[in-house]
N, C-alpha and C. Protein backbone atom coordinates (compact mmCIF):
# COMPACT_ATOMS: atom_id res chain seq x y z
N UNK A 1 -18.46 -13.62 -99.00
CA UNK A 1 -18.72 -14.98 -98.59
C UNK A 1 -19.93 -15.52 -99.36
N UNK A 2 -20.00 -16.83 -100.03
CA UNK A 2 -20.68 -17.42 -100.78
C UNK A 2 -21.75 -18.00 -100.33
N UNK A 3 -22.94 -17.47 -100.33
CA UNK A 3 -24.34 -18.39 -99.21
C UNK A 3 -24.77 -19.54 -99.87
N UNK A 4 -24.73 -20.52 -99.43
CA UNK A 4 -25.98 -22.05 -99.85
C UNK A 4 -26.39 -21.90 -100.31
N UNK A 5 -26.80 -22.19 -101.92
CA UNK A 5 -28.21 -22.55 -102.16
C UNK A 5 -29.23 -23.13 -101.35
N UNK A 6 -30.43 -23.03 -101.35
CA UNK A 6 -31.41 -24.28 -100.52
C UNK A 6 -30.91 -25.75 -100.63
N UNK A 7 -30.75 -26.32 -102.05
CA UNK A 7 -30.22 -27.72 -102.42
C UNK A 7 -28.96 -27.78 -101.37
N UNK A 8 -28.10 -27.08 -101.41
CA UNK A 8 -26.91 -27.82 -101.07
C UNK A 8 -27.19 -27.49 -99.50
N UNK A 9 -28.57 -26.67 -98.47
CA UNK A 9 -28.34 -26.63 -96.73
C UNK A 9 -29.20 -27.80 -96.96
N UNK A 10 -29.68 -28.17 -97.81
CA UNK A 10 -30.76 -29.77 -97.62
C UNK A 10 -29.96 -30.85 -97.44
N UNK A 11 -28.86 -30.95 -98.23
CA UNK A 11 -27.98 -31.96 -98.71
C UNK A 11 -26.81 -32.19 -97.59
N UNK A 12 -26.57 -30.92 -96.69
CA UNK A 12 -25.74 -31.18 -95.66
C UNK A 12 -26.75 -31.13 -94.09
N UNK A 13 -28.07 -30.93 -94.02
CA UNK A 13 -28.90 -31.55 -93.32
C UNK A 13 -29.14 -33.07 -93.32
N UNK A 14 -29.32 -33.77 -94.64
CA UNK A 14 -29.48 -34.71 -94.84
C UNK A 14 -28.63 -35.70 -94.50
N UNK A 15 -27.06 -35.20 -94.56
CA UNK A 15 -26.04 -35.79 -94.63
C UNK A 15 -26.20 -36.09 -93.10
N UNK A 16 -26.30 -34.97 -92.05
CA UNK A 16 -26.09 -35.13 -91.13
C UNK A 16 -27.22 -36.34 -90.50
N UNK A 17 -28.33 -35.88 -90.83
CA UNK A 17 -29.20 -37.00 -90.25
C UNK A 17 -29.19 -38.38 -90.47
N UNK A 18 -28.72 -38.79 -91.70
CA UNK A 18 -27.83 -40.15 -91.99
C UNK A 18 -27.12 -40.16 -91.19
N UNK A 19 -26.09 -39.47 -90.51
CA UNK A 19 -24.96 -40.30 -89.79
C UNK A 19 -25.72 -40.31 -88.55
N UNK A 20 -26.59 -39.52 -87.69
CA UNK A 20 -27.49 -39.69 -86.94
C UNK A 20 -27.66 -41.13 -86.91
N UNK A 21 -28.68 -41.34 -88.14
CA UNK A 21 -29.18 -42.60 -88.23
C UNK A 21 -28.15 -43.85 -87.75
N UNK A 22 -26.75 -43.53 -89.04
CA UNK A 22 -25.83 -44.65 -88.56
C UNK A 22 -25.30 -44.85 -87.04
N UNK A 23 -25.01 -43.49 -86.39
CA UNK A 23 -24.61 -43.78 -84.98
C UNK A 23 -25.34 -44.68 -83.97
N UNK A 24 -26.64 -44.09 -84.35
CA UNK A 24 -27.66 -44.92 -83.71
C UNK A 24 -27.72 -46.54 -83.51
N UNK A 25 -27.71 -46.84 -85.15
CA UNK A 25 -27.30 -48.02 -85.56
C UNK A 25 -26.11 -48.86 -84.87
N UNK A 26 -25.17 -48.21 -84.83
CA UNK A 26 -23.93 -48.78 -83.85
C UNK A 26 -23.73 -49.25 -82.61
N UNK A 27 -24.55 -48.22 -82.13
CA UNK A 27 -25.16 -47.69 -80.61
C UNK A 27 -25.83 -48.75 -80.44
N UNK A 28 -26.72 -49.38 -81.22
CA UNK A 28 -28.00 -51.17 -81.15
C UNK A 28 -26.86 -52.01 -80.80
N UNK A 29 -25.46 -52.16 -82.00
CA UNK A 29 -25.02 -53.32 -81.14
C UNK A 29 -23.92 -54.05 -80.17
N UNK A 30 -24.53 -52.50 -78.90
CA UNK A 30 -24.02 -53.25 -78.02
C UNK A 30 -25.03 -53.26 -77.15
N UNK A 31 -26.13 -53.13 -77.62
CA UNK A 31 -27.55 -53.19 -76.20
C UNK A 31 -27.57 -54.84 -76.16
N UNK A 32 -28.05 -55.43 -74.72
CA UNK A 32 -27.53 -56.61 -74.64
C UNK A 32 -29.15 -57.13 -74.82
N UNK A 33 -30.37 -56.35 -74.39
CA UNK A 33 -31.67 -56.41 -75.11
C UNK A 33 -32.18 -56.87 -75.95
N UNK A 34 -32.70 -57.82 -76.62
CA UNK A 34 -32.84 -58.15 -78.02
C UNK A 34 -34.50 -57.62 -78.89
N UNK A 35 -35.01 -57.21 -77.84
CA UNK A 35 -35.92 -56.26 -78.00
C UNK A 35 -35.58 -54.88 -78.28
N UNK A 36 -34.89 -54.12 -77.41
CA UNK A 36 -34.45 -53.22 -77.80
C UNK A 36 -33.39 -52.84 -78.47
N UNK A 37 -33.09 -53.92 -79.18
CA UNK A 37 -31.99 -54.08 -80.13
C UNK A 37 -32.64 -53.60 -81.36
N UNK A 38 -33.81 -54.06 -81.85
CA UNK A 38 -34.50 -54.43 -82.80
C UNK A 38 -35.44 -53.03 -83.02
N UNK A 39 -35.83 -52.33 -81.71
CA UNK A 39 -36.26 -50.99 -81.68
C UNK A 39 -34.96 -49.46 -82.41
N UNK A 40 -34.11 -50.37 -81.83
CA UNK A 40 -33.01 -49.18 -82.05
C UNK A 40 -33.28 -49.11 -83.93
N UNK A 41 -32.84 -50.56 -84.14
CA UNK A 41 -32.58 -50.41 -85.17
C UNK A 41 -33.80 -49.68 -86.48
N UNK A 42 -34.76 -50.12 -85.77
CA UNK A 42 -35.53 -49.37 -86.86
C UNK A 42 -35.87 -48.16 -86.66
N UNK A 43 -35.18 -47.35 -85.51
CA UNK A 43 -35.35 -45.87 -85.35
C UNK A 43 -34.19 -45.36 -86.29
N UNK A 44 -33.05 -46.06 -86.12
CA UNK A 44 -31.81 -45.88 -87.12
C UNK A 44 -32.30 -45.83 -88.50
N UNK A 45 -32.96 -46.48 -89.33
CA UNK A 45 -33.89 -46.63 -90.13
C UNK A 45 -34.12 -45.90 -90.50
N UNK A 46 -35.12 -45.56 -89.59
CA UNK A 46 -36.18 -43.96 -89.87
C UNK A 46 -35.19 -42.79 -90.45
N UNK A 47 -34.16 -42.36 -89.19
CA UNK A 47 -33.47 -41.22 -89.33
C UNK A 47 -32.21 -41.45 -90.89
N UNK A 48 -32.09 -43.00 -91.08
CA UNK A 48 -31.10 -43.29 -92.47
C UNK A 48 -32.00 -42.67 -94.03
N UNK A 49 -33.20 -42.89 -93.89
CA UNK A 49 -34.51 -42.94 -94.74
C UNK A 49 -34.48 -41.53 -94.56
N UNK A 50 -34.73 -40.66 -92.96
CA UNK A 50 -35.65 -39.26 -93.77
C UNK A 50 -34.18 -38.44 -93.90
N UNK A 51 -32.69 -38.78 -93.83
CA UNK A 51 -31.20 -38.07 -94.48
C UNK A 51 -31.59 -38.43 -96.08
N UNK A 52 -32.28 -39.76 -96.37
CA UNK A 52 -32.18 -39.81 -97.81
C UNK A 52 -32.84 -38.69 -98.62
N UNK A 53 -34.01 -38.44 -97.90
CA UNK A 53 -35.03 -37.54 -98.61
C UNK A 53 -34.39 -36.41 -98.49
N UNK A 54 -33.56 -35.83 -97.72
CA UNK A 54 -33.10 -34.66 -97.28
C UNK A 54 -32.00 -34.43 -98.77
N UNK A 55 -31.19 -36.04 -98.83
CA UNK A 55 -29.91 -35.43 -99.92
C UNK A 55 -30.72 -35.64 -101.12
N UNK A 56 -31.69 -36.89 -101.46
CA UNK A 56 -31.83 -36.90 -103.01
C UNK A 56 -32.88 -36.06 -103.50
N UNK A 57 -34.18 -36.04 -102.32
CA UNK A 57 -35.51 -35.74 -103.25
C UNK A 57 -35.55 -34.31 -103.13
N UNK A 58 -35.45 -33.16 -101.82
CA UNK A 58 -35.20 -31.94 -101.45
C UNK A 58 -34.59 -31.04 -102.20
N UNK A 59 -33.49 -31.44 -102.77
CA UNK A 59 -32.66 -30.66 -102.86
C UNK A 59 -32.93 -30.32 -104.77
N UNK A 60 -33.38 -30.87 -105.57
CA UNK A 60 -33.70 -30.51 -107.16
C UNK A 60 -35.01 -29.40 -106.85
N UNK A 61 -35.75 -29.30 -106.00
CA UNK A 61 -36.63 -28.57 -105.98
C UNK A 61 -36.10 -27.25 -105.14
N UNK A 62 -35.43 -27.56 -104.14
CA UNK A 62 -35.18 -26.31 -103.63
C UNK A 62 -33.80 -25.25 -104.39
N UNK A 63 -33.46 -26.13 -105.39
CA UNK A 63 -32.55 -25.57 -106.35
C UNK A 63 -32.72 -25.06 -107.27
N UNK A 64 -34.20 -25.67 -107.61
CA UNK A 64 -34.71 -24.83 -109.28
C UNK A 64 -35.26 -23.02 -108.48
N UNK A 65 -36.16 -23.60 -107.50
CA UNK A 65 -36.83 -22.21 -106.53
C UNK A 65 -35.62 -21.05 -106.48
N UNK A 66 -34.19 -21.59 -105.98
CA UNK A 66 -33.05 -20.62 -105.90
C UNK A 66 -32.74 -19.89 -107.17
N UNK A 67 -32.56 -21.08 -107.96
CA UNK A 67 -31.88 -20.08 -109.38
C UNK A 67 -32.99 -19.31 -110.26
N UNK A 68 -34.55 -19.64 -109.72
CA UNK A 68 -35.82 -18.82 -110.60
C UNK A 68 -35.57 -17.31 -109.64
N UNK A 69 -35.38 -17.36 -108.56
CA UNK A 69 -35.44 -16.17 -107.43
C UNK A 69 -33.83 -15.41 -107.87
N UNK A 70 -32.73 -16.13 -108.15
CA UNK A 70 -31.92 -15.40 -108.34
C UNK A 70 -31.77 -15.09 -110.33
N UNK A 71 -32.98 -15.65 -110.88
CA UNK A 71 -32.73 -14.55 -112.38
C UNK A 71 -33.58 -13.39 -112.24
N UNK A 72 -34.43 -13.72 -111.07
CA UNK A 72 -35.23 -12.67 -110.81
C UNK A 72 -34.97 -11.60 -110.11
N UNK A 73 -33.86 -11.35 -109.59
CA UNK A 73 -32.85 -10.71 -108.65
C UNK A 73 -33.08 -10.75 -107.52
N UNK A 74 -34.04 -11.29 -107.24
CA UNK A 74 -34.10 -11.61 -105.73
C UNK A 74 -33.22 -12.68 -105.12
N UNK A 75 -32.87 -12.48 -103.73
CA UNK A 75 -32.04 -13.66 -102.88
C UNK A 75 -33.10 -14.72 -102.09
């Protein structure tokens, strides 16, 4: 069985916390609140923003770390 690199458990963390984010997002509009309409949404935000960091910025670094550890024979 084939284990993850670091890049690619970042990239399906990330993924997940984006849709987090989007559910959330969905979830705002049916609050009848317009205050807490406006709260939701920028918590949706937050969690859309830190899935981004998870798929784009995370994952080139935790990929170079994998393949230096695996010429080195370590896992």
């Amino acid at each position: 069985m084939r284990t993850l690199a670091g890049g690619d458990r970042s990239t399906l963390l990330g993924v997940f916390w984006m849709g987090v984010g989007f559910a959330i997002a969905a979830l705002s509009e049916v609050l009848p609140d317009p205050d807490a309409r406006r709260t939701t949404i920028w918590l949706a935000l937050a969690f859309i923003v830190l899935g981004g960091i998870f798929v784009y910025l995370i994952p080139p670094f935790l990929t170079l770390r994998w393949c230096r550890a695996q010429r080195a024979g370590r896992r």
